[in-house]
Protein backbone atom coordinates (compact mmCIF):
# COMPACT_ATOMS: atom_id res chain seq x y z
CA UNK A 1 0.00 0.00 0.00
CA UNK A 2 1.36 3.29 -0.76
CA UNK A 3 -1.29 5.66 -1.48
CA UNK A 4 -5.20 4.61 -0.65
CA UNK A 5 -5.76 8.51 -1.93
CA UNK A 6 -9.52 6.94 -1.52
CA UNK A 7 -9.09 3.20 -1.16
CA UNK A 8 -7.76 4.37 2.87
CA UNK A 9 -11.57 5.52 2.96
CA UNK A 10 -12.86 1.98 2.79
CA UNK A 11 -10.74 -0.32 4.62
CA UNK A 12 -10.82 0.54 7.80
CA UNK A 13 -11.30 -1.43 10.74
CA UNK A 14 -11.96 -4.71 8.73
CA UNK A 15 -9.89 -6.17 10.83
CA UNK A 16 -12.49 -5.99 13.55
CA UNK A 17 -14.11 -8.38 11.02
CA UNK A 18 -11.59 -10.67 11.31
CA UNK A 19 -9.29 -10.56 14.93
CA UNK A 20 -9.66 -9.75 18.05
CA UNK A 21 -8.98 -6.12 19.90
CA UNK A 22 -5.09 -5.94 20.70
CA UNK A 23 -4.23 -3.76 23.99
CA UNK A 24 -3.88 -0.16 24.41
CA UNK A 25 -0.91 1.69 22.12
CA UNK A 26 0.56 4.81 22.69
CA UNK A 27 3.71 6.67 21.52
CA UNK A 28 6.85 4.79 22.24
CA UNK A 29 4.83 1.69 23.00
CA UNK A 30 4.07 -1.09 19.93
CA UNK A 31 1.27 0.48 17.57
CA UNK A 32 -1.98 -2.11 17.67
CA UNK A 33 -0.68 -3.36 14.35
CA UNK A 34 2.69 -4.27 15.68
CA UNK A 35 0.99 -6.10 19.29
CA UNK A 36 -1.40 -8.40 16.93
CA UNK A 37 2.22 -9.51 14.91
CA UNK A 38 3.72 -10.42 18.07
CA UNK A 39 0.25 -11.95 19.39
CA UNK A 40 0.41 -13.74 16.32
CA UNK A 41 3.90 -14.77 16.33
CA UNK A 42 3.52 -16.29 19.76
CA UNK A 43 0.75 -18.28 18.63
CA UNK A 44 2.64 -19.71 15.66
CA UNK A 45 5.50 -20.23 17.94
CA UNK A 46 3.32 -22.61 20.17
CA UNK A 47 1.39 -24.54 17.22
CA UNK A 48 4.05 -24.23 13.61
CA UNK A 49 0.41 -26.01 12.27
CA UNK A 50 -2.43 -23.91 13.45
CA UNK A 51 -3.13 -21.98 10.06
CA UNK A 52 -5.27 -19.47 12.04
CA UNK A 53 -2.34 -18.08 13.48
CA UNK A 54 -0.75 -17.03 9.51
CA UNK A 55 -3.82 -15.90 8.97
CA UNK A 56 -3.76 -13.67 11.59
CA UNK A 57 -0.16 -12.76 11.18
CA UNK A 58 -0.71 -11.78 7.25
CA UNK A 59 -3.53 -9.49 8.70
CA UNK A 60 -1.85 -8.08 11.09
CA UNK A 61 0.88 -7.31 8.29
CA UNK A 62 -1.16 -6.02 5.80
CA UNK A 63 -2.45 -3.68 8.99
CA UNK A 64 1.13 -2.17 9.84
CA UNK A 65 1.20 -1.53 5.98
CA UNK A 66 -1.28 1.20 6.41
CA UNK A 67 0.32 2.22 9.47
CA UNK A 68 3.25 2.74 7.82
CA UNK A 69 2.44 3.15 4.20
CA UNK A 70 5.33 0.29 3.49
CA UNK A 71 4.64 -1.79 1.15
CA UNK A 72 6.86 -4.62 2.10
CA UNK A 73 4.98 -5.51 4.95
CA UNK A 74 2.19 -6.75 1.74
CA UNK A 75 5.18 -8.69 0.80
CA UNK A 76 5.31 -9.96 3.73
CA UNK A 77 1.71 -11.10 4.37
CA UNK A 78 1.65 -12.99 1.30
CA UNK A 79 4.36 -15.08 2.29
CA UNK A 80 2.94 -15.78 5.14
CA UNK A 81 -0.54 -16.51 3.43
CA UNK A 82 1.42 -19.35 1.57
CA UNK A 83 2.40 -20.90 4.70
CA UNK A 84 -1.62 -20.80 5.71
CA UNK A 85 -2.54 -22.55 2.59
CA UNK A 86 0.20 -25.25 2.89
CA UNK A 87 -1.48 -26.49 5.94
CA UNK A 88 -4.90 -25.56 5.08
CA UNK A 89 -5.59 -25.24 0.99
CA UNK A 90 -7.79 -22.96 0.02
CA UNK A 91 -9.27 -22.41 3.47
CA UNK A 92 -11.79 -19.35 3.53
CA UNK A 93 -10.12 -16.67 5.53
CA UNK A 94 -6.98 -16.56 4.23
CA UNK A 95 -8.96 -16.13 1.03
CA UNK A 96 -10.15 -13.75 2.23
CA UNK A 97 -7.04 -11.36 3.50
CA UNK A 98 -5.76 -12.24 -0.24
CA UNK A 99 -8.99 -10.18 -1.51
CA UNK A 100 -7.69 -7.60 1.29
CA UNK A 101 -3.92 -7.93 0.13
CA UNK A 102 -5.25 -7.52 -4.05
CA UNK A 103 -7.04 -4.25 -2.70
CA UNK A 104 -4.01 -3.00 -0.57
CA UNK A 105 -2.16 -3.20 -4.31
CA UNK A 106 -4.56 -1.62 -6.41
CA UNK A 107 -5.13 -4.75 -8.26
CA UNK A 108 -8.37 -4.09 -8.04
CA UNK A 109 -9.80 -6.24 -11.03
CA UNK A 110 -8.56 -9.43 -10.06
CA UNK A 111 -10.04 -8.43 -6.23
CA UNK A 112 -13.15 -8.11 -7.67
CA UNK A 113 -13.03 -11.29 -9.36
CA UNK A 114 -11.72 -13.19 -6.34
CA UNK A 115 -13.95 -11.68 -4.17
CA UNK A 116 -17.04 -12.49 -6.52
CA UNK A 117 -15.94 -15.84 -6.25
CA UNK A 118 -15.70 -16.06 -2.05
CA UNK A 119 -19.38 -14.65 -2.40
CA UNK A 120 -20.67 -17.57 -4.57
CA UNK A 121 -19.04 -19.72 -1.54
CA UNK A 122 -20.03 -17.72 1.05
CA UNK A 123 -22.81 -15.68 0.58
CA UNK A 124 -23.61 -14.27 3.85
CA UNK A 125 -20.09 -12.82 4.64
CA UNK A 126 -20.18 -9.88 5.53
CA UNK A 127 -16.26 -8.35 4.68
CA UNK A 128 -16.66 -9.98 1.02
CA UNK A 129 -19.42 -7.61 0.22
CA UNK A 130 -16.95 -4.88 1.86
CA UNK A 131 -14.17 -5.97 -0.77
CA UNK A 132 -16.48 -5.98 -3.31
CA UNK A 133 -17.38 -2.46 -2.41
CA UNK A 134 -13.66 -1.39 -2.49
CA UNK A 135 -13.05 -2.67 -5.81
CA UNK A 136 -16.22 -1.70 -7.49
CA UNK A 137 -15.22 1.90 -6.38
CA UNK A 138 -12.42 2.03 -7.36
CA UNK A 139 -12.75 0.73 -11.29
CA UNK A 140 -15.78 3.16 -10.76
CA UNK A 141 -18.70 0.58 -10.98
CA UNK A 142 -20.82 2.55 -8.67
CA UNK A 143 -24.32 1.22 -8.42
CA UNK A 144 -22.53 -2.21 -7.68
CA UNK A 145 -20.28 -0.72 -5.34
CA UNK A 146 -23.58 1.23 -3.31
CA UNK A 147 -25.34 -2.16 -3.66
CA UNK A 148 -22.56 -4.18 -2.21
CA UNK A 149 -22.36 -2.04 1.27
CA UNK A 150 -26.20 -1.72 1.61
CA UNK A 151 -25.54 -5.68 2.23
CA UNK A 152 -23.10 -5.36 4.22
CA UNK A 153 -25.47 -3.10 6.40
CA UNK A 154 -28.42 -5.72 5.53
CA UNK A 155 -26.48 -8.46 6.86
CA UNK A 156 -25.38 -6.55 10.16
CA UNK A 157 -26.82 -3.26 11.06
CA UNK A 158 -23.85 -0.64 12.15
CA UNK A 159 -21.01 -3.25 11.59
CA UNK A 160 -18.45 -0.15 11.31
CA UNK A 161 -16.62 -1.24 8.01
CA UNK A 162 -20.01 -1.15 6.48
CA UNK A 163 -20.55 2.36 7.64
CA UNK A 164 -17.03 3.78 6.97
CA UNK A 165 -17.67 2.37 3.00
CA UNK A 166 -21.16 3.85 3.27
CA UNK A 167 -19.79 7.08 3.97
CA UNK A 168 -17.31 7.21 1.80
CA UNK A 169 -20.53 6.92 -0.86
CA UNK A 170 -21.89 9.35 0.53
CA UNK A 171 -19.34 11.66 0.00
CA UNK A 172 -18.50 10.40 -4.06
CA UNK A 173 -22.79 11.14 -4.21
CA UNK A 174 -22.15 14.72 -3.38
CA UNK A 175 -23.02 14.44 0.32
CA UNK A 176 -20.35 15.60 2.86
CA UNK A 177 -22.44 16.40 5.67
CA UNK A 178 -24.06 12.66 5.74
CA UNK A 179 -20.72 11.22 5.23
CA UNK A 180 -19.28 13.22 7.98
CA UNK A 181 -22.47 11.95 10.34
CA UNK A 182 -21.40 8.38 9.28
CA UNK A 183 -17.69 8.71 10.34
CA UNK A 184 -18.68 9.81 13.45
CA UNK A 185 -21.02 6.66 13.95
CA UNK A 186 -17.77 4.82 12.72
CA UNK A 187 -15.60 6.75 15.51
CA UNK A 188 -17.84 5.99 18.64
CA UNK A 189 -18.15 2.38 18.14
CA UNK A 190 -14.13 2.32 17.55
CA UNK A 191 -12.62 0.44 20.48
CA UNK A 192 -10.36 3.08 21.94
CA UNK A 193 -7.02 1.13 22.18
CA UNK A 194 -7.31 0.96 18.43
CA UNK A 195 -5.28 3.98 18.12
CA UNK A 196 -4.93 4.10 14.40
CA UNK A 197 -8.15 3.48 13.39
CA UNK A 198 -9.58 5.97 15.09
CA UNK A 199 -6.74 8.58 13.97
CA UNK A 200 -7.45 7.60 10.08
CA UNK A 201 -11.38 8.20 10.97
CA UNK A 202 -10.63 11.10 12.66
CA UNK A 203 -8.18 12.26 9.31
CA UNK A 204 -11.00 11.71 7.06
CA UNK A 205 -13.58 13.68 8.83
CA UNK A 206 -10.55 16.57 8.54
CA UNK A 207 -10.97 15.94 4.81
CA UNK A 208 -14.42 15.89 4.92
CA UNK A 209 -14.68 19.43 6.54
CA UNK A 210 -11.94 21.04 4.51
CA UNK A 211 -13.69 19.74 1.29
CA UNK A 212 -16.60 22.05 2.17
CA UNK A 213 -14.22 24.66 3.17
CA UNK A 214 -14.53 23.86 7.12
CA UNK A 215 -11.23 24.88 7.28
CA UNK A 216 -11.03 25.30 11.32
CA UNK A 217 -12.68 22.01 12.05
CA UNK A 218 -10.72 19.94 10.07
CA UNK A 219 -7.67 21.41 11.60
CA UNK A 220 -8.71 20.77 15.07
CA UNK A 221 -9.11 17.26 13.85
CA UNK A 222 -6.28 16.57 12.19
CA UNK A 223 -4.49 18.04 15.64
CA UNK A 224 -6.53 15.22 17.47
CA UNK A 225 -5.70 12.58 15.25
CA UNK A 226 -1.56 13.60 15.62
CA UNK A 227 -2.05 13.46 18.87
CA UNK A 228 -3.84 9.97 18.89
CA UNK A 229 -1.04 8.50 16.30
CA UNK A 230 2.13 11.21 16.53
CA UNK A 231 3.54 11.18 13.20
CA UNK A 232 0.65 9.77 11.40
CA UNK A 233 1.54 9.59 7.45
CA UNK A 234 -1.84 10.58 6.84
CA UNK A 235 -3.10 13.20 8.67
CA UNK A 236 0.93 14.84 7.86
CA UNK A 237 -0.61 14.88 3.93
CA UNK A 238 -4.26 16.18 5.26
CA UNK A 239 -2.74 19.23 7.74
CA UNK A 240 -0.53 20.17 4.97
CA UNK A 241 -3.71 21.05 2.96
CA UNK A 242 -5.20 23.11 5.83
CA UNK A 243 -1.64 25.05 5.86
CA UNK A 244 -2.19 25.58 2.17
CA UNK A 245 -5.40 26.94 2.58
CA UNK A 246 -3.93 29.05 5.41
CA UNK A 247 -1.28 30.10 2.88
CA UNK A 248 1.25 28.84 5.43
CA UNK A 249 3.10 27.28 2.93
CA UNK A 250 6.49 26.97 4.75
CA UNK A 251 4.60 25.17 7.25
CA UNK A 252 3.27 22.64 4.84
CA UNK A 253 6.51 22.08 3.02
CA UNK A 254 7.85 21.21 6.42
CA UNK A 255 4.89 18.76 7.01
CA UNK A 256 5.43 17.18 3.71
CA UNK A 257 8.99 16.69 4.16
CA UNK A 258 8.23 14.63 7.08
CA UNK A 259 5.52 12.48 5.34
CA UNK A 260 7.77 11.47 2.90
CA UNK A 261 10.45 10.38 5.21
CA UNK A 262 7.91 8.05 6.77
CA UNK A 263 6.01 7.64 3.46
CA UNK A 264 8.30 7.96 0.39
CA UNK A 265 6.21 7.49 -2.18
CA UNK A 266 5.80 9.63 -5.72
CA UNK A 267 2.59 10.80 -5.15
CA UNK A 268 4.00 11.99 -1.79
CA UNK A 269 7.22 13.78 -3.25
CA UNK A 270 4.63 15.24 -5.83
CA UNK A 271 2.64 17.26 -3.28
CA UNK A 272 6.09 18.12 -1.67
CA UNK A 273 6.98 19.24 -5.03
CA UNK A 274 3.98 21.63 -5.36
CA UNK A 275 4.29 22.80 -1.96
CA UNK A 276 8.05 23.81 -2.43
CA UNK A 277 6.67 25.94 -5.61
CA UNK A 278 3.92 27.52 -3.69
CA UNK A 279 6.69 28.76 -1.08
CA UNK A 280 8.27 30.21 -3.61
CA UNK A 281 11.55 27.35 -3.20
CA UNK A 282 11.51 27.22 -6.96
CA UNK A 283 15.66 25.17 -6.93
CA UNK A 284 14.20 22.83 -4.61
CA UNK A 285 10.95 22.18 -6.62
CA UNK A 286 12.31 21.68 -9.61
CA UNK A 287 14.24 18.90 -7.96
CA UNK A 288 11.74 17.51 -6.40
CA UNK A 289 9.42 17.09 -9.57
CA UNK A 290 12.36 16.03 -11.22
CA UNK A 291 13.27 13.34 -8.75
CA UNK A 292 8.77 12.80 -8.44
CA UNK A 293 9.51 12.03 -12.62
CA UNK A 294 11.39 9.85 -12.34
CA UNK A 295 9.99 7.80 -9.54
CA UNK A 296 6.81 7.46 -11.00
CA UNK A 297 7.81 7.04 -14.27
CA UNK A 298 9.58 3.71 -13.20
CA UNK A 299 6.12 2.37 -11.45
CA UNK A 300 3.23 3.95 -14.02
CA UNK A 301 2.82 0.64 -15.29
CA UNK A 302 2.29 -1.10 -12.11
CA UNK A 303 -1.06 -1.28 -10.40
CA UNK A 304 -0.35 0.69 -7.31
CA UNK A 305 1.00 4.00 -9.20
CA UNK A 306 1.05 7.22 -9.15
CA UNK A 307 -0.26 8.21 -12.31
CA UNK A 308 -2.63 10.58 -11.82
CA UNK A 309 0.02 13.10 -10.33
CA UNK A 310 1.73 12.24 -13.12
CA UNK A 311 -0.59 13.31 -15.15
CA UNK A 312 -0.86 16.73 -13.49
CA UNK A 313 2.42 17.04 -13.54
CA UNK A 314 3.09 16.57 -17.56
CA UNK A 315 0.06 18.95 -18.29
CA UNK A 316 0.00 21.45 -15.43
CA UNK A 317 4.08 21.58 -14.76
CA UNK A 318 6.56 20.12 -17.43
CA UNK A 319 4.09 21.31 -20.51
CA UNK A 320 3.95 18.17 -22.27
CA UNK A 321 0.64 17.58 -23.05
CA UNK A 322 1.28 14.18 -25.27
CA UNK A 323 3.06 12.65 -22.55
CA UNK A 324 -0.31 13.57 -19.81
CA UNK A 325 -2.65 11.97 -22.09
CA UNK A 326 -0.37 8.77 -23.09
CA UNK A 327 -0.41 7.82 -19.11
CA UNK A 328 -4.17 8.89 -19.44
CA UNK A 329 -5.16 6.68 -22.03
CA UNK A 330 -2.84 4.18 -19.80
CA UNK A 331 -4.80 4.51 -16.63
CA UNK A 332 -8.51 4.70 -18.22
CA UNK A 333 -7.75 1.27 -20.18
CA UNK A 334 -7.27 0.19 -16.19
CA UNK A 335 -9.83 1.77 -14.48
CA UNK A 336 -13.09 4.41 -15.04
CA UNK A 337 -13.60 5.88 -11.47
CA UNK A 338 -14.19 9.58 -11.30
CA UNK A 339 -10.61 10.61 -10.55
CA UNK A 340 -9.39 8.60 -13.02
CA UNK A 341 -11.99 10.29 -15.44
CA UNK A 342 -10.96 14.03 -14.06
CA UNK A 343 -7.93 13.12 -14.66
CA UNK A 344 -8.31 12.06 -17.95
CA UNK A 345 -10.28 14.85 -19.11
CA UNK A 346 -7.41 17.21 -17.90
CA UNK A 347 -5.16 14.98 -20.52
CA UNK A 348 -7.51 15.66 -23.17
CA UNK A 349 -8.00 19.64 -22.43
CA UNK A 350 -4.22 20.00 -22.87
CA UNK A 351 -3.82 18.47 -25.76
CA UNK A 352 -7.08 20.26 -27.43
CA UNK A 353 -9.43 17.67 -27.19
CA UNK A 354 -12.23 19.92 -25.46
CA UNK A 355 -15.18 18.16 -26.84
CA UNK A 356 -13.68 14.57 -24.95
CA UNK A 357 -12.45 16.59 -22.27
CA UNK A 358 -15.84 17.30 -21.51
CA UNK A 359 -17.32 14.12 -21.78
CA UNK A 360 -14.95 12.68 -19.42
CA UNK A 361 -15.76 15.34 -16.90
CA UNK A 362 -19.15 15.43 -16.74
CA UNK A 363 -19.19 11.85 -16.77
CA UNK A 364 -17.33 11.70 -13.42
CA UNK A 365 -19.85 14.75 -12.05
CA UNK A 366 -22.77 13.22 -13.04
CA UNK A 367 -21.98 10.57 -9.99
CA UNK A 368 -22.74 14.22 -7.69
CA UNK A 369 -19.53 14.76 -6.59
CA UNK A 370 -18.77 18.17 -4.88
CA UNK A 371 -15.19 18.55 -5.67
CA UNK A 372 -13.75 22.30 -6.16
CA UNK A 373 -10.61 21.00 -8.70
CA UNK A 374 -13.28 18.81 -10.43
CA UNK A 375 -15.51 21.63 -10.88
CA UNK A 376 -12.90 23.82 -11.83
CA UNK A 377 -11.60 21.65 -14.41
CA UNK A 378 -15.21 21.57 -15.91
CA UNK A 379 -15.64 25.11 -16.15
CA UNK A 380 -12.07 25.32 -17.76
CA UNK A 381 -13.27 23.26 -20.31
CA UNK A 382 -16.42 24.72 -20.80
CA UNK A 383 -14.98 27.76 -21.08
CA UNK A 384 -12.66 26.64 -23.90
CA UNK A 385 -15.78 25.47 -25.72
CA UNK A 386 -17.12 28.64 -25.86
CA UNK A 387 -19.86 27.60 -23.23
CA UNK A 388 -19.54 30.41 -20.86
CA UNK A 389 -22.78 29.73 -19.25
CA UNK A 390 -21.84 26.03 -17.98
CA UNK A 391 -18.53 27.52 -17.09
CA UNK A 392 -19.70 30.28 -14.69
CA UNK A 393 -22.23 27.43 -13.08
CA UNK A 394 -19.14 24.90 -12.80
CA UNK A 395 -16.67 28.01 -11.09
CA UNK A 396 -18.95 29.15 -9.01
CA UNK A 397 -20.00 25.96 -7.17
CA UNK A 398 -16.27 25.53 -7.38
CA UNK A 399 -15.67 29.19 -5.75
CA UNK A 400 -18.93 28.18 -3.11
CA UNK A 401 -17.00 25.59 -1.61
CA UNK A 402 -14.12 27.32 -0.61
CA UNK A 403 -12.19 24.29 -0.38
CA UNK A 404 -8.73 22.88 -2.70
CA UNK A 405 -9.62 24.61 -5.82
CA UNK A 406 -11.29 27.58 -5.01
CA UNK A 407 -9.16 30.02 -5.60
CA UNK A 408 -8.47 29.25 -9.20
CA UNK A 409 -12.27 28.93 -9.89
CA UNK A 410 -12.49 32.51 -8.05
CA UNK A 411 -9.39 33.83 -10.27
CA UNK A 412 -11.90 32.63 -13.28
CA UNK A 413 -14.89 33.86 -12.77
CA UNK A 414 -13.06 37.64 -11.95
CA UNK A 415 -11.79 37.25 -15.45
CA UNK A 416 -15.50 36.11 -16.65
CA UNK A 417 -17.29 39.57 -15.17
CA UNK A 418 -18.89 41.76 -17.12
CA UNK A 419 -16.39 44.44 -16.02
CA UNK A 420 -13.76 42.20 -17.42
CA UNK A 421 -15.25 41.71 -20.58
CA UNK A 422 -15.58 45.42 -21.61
């Protein structure tokens, strides 16, 4: 796992699903990931047979993954899945976590497949309907996806990884506010010495407020979920945003820097990158897109990639418009969710494909998202067809957010006023 930029939205506390609550963590003291490997190491240790125990241990793996944003520790877990199914072939639960571990690596095709399979065996499960949420999402299937986690919610009313994948819905359908009411469902029923999972709830309801330009709240948040999981890889990324929004940009370089040395990732180095050039450290961000390039590059045919910076970077950065809508074209053969398709659409506005452009984007609105970049990037491509009525609708529910893309809808729509067009 490196990014989960929404995947993290949707897997958490699945565990809960499958293990039982590990003991109270706290800073300097094993995180709850790192207590269930050494729970399960013990138990291996006493019984080199009992299958359970891998299983448990390739959870508890794929858990300090997302604690950590390392993805050797998925490495990891599938060795030790190998180990289950030598003693126990094909048994159901480590099925299962292989669904989990095809999700943590964005293969998300061949987790829906596996996972449609586990269903036909199991049709009552209740974390199989979760993974087939995660992965319908994700390749953008989204009436499948918002049928899958109303049964997990059929099957068991208020199980919380039903209600965390519910919300995330909610918020892809336009609603914040009901996604936000969801979370904080998901938060009360978390078991307190779950530490991280209730910092990464916590860090989404941040990103829930800022989206609707709750700027405040979500920093308050994000200050409760650092001080819940110090250092946490996640709400570093989210906090930076709020500084952004503050126009502290120093103060978000400096909390980039320090996600990437726990999370070194493209995608990461990427919003360092931007960061650096808000700041005005112009040297340094060149380097760092450079050295972003290159990183990415080297994985943009892999599953778990960082291709949609990359895309932003070629069209929005470096200028080279062919090269945005080759990894475009790349990334929509792979998957049709609505990033993916804002993405895309950017590609095709570069390179002065408008008309596409445009049915890419309103493709991924139509699903009633409420995202400012999104709905600036319409009304930049409206406004290059000429439409200057759809544009001014697009930038100013863009501008009414007051959220990550504002401010360039705003700069827009000054340049659309009447005044301006005398």
């Amino acid at each position: 796992m490196k990014r989960f930029a929404h995947l993290l939205l949707i897997l958490s506390t699945a565990t809960a699903m499958f293990a039982q609550t590990v003991t109270s963590s706290r800073e300097g003291k094993p995180s709850p990931a790192e207590q269930s490997i050494a729970q399960a190491k013990h138990l291996i240790e006493q019984n080199p047979k009992n299958y359970e125990a891998y299983n448990s241990l390739a959870l508890a793996l794929s858990r300090r993954a997302r604690e950590t944003s390392d993805v050797k520790f998925y490495a990891d877990a599938e060795q030790i899945l190998k180990k289950s199914f030598e003693i126990s072939p094909d048994n159901f639960d480590g099925r299962r976590i292989q669904v989990w571990l095809l999700l943590g690596k964005h293969e998300f095709a061949a987790a829906r497949e596996e996972a449609l399979k586990l269903n036909k065996r199991t049709p009552d499960d209740v974390m199989v309907y979760g993974f087939l949420t995660d992965a319908n999402v994700e390749l953008g299937n989204y009436d499948k996806a918002e049928q899958a986690a109303q049964l997990m919610l059929n099957l068991r009313p208020g199980n919380t990884p039903g209600v965390t994948r519910v919300a995330y819905l909610r918020e892809l359908f336009g609603d914040a506010d009901g996604a936000l009411e969801l979370m904080n469902m998901a938060l009360a029923s978390t078991c307190p010495s779950e530490v991280e999972d209730a910092a990464w709830i916590t860090t989404q309801m941040a990103h829930l407020n800022l989206s609707v330009g709750r700027i405040a709240e979500a920093e308050k948040l994000l200050e409760r979920a650092l001080s819940m999981f110090p250092d946490y890889h996640y709400a570093l990324g989210a906090l930076a945003k709020v500084r952004i929004e503050q126009k502290t940009y120093d103060e978000a370089v400096s909390l980039l820097q320090r996600r990437y040395q726990y999370a070194p990732h493209a995608e990461n180095l990427y919003d360092l990158a931007e960061a650096l050039e808000l700041a005005g450290r112009n040297d340094q961000a060149t380097e760092a897109f450079a050295e972003f390039e290159k990183k990415s590059v080297l994985e943009s045919s892999q599953a778990d990639n960082s291709n949609r910076e990359l895309i932003f970077y070629y069209a929005d950065h470096a200028h080279e418009p062919k090269k945005a809508l080759a990894v475009a074209q790349a990334e929509y053969a792979r998957r049709h969710d609505i990033f993916t398709l804002d993405a895309y659409a950017w590609a095709l506005h570069v390179n002065g494909r408008d008309q596409e452009a445009r049915m890419q984007i309103e493709a991924a609105l139509a699903v009633g998202v409420r995202d400012a970049r999104m709905l600036s990037h319409a009304g930049e491509v409206a406004l290059q067809l000429g439409d200057r009525d759809a544009a001014t609708r697009y930038l100013q529910q863009a501008q009414e957010l007051h959220a990550p893309g504002s401010e360039r809808a705003q700069k827009l729509l000054v340049e659309l006023s009447p005044r301006t067009m005398k």
